[in-house]
C-alpha atoms as a PDB file:
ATOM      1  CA  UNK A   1       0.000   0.000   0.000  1.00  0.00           C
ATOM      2  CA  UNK A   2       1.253   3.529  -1.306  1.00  0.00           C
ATOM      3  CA  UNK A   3       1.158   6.244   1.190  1.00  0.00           C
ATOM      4  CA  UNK A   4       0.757  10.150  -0.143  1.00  0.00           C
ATOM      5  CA  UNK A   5       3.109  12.819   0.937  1.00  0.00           C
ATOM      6  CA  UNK A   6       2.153  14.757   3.813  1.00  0.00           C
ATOM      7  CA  UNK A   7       1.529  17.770   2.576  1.00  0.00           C
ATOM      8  CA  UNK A   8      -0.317  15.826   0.054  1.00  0.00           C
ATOM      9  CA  UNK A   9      -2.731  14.061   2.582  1.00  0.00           C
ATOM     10  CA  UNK A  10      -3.268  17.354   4.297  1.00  0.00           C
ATOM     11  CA  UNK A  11      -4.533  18.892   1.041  1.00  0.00           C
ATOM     12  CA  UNK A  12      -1.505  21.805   0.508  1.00  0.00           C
ATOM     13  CA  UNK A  13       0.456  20.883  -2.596  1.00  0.00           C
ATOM     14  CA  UNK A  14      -0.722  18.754  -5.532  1.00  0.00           C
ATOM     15  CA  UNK A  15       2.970  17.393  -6.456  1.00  0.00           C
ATOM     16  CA  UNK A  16       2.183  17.177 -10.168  1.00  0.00           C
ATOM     17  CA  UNK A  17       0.439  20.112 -10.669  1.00  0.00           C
ATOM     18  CA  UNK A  18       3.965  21.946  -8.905  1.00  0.00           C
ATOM     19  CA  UNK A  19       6.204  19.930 -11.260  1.00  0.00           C
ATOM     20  CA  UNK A  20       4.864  21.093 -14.139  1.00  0.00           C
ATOM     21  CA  UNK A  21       4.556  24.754 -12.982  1.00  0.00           C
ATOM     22  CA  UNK A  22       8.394  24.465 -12.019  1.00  0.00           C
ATOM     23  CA  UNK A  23       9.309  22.457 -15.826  1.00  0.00           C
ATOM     24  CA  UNK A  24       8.389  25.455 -17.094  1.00  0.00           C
ATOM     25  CA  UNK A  25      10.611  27.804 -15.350  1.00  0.00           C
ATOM     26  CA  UNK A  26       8.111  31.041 -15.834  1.00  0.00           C
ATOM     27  CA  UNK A  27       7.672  32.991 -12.748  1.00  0.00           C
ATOM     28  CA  UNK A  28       4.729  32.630 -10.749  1.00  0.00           C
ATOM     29  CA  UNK A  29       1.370  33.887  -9.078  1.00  0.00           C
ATOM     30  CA  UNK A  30       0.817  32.075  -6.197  1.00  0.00           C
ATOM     31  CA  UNK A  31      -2.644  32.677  -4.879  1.00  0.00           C
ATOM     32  CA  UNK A  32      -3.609  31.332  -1.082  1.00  0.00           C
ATOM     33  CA  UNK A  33      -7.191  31.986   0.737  1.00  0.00           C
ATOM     34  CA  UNK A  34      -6.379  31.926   4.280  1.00  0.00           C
ATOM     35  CA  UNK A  35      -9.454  32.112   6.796  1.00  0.00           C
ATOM     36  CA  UNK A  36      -9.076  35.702   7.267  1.00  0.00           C
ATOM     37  CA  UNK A  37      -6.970  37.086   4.496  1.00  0.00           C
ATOM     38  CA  UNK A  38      -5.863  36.694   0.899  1.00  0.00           C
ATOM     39  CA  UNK A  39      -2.293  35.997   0.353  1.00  0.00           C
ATOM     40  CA  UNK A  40       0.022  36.693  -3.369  1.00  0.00           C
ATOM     41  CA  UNK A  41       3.099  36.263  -4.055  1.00  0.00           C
ATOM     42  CA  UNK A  42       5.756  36.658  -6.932  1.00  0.00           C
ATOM     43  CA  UNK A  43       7.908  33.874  -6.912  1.00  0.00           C
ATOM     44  CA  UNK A  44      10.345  32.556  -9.117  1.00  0.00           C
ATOM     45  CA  UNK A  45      12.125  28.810  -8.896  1.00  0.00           C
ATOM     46  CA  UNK A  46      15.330  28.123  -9.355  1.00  0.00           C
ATOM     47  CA  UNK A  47      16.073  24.378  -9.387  1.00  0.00           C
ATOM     48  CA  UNK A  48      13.165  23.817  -7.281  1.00  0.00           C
ATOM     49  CA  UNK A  49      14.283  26.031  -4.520  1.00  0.00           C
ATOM     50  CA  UNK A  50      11.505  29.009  -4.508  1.00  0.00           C
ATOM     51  CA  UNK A  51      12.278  32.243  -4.239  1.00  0.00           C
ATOM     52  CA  UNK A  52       9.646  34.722  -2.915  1.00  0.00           C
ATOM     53  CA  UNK A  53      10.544  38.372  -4.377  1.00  0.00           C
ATOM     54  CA  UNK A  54       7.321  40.252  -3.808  1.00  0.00           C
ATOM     55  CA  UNK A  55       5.007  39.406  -0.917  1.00  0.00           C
ATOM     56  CA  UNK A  56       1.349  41.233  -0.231  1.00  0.00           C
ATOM     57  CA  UNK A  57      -1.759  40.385   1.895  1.00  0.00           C
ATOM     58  CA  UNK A  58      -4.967  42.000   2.149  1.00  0.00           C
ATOM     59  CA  UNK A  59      -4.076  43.367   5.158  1.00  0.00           C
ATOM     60  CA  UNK A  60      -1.747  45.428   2.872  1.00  0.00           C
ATOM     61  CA  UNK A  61      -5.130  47.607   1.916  1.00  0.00           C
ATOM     62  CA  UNK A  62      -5.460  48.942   5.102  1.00  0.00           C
ATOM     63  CA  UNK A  63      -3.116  51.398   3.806  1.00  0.00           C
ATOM     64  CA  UNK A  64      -4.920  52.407   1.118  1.00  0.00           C
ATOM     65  CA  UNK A  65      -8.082  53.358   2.614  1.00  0.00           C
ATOM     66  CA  UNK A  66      -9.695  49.937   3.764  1.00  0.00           C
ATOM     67  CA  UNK A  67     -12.500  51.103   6.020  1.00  0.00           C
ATOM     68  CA  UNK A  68     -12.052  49.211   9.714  1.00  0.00           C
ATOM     69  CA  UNK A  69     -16.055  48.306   9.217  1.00  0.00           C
ATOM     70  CA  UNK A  70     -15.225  45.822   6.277  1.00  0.00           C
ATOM     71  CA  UNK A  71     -12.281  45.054   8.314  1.00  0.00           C
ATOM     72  CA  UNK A  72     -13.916  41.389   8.638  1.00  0.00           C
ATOM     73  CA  UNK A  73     -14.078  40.890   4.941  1.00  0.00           C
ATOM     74  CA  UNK A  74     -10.342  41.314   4.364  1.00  0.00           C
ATOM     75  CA  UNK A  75     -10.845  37.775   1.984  1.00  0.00           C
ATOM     76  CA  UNK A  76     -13.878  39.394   0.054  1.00  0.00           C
ATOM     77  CA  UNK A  77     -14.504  39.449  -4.155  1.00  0.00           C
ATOM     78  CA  UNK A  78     -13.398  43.129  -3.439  1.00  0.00           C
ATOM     79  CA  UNK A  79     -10.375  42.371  -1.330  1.00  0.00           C
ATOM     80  CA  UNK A  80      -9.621  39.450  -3.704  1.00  0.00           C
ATOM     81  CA  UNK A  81      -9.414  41.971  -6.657  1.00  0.00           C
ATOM     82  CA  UNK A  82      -7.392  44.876  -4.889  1.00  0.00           C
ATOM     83  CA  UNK A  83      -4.750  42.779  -3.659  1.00  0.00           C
ATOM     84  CA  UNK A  84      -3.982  41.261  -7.260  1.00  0.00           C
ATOM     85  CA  UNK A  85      -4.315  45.024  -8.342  1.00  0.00           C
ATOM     86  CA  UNK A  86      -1.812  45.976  -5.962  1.00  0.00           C
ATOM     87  CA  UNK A  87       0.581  42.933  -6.918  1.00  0.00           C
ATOM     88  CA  UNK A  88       0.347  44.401 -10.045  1.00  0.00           C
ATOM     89  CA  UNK A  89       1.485  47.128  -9.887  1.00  0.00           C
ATOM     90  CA  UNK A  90       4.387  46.107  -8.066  1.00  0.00           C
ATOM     91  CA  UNK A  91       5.417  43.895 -10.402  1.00  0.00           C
ATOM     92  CA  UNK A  92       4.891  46.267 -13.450  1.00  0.00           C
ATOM     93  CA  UNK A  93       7.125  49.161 -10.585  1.00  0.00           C
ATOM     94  CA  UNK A  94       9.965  46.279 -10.417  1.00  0.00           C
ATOM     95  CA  UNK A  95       9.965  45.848 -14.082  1.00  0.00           C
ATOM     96  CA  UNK A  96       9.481  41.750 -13.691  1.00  0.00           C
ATOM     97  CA  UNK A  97       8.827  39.345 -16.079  1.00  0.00           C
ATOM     98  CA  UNK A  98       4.952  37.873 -17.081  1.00  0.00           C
ATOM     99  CA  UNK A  99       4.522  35.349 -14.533  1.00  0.00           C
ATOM    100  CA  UNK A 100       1.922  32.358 -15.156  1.00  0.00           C
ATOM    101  CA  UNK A 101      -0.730  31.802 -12.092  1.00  0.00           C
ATOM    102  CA  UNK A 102      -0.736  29.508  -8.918  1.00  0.00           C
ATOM    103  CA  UNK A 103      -4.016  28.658  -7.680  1.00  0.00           C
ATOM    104  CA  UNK A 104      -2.919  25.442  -5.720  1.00  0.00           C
ATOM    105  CA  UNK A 105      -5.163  22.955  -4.378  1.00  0.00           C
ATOM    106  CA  UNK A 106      -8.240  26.007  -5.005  1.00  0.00           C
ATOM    107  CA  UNK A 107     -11.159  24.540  -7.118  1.00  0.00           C
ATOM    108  CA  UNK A 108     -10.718  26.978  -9.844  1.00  0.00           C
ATOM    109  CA  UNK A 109     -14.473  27.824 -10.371  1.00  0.00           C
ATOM    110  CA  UNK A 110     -15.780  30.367 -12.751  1.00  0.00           C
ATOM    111  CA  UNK A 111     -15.842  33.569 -11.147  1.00  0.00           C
ATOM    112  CA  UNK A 112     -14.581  33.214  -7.659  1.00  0.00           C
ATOM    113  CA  UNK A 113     -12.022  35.171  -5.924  1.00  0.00           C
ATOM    114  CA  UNK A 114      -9.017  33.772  -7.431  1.00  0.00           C
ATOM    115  CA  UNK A 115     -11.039  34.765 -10.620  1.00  0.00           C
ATOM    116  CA  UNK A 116     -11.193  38.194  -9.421  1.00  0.00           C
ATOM    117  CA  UNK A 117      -7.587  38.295  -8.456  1.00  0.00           C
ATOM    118  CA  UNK A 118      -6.485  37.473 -11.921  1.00  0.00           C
ATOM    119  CA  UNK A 119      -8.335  40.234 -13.091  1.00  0.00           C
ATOM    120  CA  UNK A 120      -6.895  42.984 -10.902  1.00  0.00           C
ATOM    121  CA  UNK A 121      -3.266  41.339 -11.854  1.00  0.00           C
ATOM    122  CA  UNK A 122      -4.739  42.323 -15.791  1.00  0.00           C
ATOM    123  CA  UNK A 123      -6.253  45.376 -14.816  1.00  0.00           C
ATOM    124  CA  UNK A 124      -2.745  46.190 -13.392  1.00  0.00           C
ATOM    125  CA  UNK A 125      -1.216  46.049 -16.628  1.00  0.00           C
ATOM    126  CA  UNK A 126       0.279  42.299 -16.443  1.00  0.00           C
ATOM    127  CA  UNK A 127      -1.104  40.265 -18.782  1.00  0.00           C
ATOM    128  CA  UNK A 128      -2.289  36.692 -17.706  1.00  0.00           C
ATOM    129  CA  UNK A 129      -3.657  34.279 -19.872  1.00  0.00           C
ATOM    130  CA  UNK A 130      -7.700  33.669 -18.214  1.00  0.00           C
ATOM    131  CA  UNK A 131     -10.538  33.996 -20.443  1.00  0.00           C
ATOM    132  CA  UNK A 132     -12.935  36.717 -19.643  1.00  0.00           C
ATOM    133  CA  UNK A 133     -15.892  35.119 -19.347  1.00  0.00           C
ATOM    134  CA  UNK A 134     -14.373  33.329 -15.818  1.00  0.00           C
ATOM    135  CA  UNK A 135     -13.733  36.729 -15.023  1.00  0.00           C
ATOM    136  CA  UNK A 136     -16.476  38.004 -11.611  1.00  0.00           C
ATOM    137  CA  UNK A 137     -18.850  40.727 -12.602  1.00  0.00           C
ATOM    138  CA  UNK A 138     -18.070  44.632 -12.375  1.00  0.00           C
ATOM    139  CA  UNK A 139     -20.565  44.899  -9.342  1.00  0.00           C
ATOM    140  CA  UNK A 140     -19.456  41.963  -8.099  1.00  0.00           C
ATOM    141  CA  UNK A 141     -15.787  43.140  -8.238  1.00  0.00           C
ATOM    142  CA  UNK A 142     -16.755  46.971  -6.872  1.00  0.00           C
ATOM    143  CA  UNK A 143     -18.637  45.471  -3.883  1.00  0.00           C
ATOM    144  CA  UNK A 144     -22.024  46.921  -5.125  1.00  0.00           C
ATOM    145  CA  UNK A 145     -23.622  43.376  -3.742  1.00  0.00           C
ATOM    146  CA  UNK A 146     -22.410  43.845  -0.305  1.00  0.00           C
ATOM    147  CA  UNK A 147     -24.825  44.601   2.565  1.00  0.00           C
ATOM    148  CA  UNK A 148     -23.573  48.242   2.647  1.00  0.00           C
ATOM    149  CA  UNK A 149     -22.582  49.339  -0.761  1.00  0.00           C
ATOM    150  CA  UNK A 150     -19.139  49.203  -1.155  1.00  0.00           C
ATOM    151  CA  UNK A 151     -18.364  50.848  -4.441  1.00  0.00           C
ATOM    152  CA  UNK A 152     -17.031  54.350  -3.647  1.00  0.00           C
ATOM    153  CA  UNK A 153     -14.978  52.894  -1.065  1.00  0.00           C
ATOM    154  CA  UNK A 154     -14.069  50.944  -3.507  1.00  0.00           C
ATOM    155  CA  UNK A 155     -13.083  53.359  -6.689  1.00  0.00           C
ATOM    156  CA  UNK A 156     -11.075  55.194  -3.956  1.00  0.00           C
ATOM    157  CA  UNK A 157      -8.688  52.810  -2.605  1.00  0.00           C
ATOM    158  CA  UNK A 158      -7.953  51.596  -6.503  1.00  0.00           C
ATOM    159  CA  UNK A 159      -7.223  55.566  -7.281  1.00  0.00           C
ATOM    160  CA  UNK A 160      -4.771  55.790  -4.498  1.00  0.00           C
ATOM    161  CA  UNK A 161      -2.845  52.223  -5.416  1.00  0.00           C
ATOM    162  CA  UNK A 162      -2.690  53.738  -9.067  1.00  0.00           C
ATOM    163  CA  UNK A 163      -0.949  56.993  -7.817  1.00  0.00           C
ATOM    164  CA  UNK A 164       1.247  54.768  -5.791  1.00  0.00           C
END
């Protein structure tokens, strides 16, 4: 009887997905959903060794303007988008190379937050191959579904990461 990996067993790193992420030595995304906060990195691999050269959570927004109110949904659509927005820019400010994207062991459904991540990453200015149609609707994105709307919080913080 074959026993899995750990990491396997616990569900944190599909082993064949990762080798064929790190065969083709492109840099990546790596997206994580934590149970408060959403979690990006830019990392690139050097014989399997990873190297992480820009890190950014959610909490990162807080900066920017993220009321204390909506403090709880630091892992929203909204928060989901921003923080790829952010990454972004960062990436286009460091002048790095078009990385591919890391989901992990997320079900990559149509028009989740990873979905909405990829599409601030895009909206950034780095271009990621998704098709648009996977991509989470405008009001979705702005927060205009949320109990309180969200949207003018929302078009603020993104001005003030764009004059970043």
């Amino acid at each position: 009887m074959k026993i899995d990996k750990r990491r396997r067993r616990e569900s944190k790193t599909d082993y064949a997905r990762r080798f064929k992420l790190l065969k083709g030595e492109s840099p990546r995304i790596v997206f994580r959903k934590t149970n408060k906060y959403i979690i990006a990195q830019y990392v690139s691999s050097r014989e399997a060794q990873d190297k992480i050269e820009i890190g950014i959570t959610s909490k990162n927004l807080k900066k920017y303007g993220w009321p204390d109110e909506f403090s709880g949904s630091l892992k929203s659509v909204p928060a989901s988008y921003l923080t790829g927005f952010l990454l972004g820019k960062e990436i286009i400010g460091k002048k790095l190379k078009a990385p591919i994207a890391d989901i992990g062991m997320i079900r990559a459904i149509s028009k989740n937050k990873a979905f909405a991540f990829l599409k601030g990453i895009n909206d950034a200015g780095v271009k990621i191959k998704c098709p648009e149609e996977n991509f989470p609707d405008e009001d979705r994105i702005s927060g205009k579904n949320m109990k309180k709307d969200f949207s003018k919080t929302f078009k603020e913080i993104k001005s003030s990461i764009e004059k970043k």
